[in-house]
C-alpha atoms as a PDB file:
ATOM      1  CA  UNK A   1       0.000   0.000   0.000  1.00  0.00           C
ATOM      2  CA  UNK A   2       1.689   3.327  -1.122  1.00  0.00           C
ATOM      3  CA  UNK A   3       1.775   6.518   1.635  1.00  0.00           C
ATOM      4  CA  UNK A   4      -1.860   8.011  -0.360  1.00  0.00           C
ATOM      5  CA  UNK A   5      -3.534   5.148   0.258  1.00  0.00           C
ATOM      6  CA  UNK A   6      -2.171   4.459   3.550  1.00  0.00           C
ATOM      7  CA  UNK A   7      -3.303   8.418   4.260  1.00  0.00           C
ATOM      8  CA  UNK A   8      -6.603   7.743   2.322  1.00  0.00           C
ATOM      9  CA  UNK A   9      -7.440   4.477   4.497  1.00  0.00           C
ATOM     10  CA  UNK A  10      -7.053   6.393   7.585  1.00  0.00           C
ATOM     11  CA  UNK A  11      -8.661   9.353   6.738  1.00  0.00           C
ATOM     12  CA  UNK A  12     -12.139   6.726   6.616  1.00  0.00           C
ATOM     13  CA  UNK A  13     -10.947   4.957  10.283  1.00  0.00           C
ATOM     14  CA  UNK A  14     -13.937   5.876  12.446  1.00  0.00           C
ATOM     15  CA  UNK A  15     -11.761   5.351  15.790  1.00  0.00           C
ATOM     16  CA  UNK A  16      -9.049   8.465  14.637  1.00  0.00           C
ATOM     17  CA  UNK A  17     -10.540  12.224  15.267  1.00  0.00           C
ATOM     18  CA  UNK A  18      -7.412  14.007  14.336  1.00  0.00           C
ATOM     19  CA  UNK A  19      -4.708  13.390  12.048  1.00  0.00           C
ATOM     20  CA  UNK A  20      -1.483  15.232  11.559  1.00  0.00           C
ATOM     21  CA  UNK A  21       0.255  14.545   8.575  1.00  0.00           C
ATOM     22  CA  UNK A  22       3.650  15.647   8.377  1.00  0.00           C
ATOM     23  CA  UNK A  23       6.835  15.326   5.835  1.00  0.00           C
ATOM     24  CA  UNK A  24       8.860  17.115   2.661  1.00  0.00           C
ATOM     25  CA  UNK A  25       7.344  20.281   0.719  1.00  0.00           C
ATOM     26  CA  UNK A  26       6.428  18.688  -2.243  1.00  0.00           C
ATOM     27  CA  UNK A  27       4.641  15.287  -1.288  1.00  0.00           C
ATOM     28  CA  UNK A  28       1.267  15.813  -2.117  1.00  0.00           C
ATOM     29  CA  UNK A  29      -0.186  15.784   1.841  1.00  0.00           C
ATOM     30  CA  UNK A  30      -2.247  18.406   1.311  1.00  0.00           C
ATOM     31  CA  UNK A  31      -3.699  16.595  -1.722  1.00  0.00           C
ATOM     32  CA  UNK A  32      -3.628  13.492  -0.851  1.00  0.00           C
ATOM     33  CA  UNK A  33      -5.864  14.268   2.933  1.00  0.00           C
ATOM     34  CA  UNK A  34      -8.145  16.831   0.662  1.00  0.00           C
ATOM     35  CA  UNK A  35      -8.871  13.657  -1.764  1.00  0.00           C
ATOM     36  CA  UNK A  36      -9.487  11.644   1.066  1.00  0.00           C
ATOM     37  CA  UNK A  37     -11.844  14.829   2.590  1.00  0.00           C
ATOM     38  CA  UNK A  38     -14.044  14.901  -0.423  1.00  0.00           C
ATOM     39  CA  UNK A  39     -14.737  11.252  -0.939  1.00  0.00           C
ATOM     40  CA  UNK A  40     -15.726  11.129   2.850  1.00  0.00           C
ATOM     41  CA  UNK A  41     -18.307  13.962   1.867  1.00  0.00           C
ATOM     42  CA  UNK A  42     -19.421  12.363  -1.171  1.00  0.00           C
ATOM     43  CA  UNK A  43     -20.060   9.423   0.693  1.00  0.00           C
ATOM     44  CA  UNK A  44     -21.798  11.182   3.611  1.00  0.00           C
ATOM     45  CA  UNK A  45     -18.872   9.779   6.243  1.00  0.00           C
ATOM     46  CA  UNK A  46     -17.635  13.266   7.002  1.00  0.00           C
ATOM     47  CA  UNK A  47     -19.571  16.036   8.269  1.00  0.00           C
ATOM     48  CA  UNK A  48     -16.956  18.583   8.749  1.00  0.00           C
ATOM     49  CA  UNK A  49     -13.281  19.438   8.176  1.00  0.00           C
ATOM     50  CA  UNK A  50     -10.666  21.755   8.832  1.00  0.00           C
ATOM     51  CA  UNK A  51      -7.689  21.865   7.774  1.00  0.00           C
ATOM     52  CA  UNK A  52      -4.879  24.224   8.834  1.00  0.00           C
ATOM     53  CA  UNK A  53      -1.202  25.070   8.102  1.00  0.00           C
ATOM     54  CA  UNK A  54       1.729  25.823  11.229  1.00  0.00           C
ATOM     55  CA  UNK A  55       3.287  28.483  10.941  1.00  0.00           C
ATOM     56  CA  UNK A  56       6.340  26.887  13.245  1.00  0.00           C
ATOM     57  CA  UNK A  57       8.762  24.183  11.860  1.00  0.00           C
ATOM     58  CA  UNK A  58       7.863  21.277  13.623  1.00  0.00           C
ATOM     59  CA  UNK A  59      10.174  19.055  14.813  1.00  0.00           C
ATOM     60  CA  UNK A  60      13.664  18.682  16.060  1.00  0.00           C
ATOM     61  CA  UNK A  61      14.144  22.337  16.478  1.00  0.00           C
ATOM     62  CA  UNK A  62      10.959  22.292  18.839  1.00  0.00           C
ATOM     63  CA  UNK A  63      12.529  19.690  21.263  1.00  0.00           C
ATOM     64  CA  UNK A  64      10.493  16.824  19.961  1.00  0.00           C
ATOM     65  CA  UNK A  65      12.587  13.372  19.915  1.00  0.00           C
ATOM     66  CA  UNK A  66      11.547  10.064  16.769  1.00  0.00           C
ATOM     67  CA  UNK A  67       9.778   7.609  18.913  1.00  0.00           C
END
């Protein structure tokens, strides 16, 4: 399963309410979780939305440790 469908498939996961996706400029997230958005409101699974933007790096730089 590539990273847009993984993205996709967990968009529809009942049990998440909030998902951060992070990585590379470039990488279609913002496409990829919009996609996912609209076929949730097509199919009547979402009700609302929001997506937002930091304006912070996040990261190392913020004192966050992998793991």
């Amino acid at each position: 399963m590539s990273k847009r469908e993984s993205i996709k498939e967990t968009i529809k996961d009942k049990d998440i309410g909030v998902l951060v996706i992070t990585g590379p400029a470039g990488t279609c997230k913002t496409y990829t979780a919009v996609e996912g958005i609209i076929d949730g409101l097509i199919d009547g699974r979402i009700k609302k939305f929001f997506v937002s933007r930091t304006n912070i790096r996040v990261g190392d730089s913020n004192g966050l440790v992998p793991g």
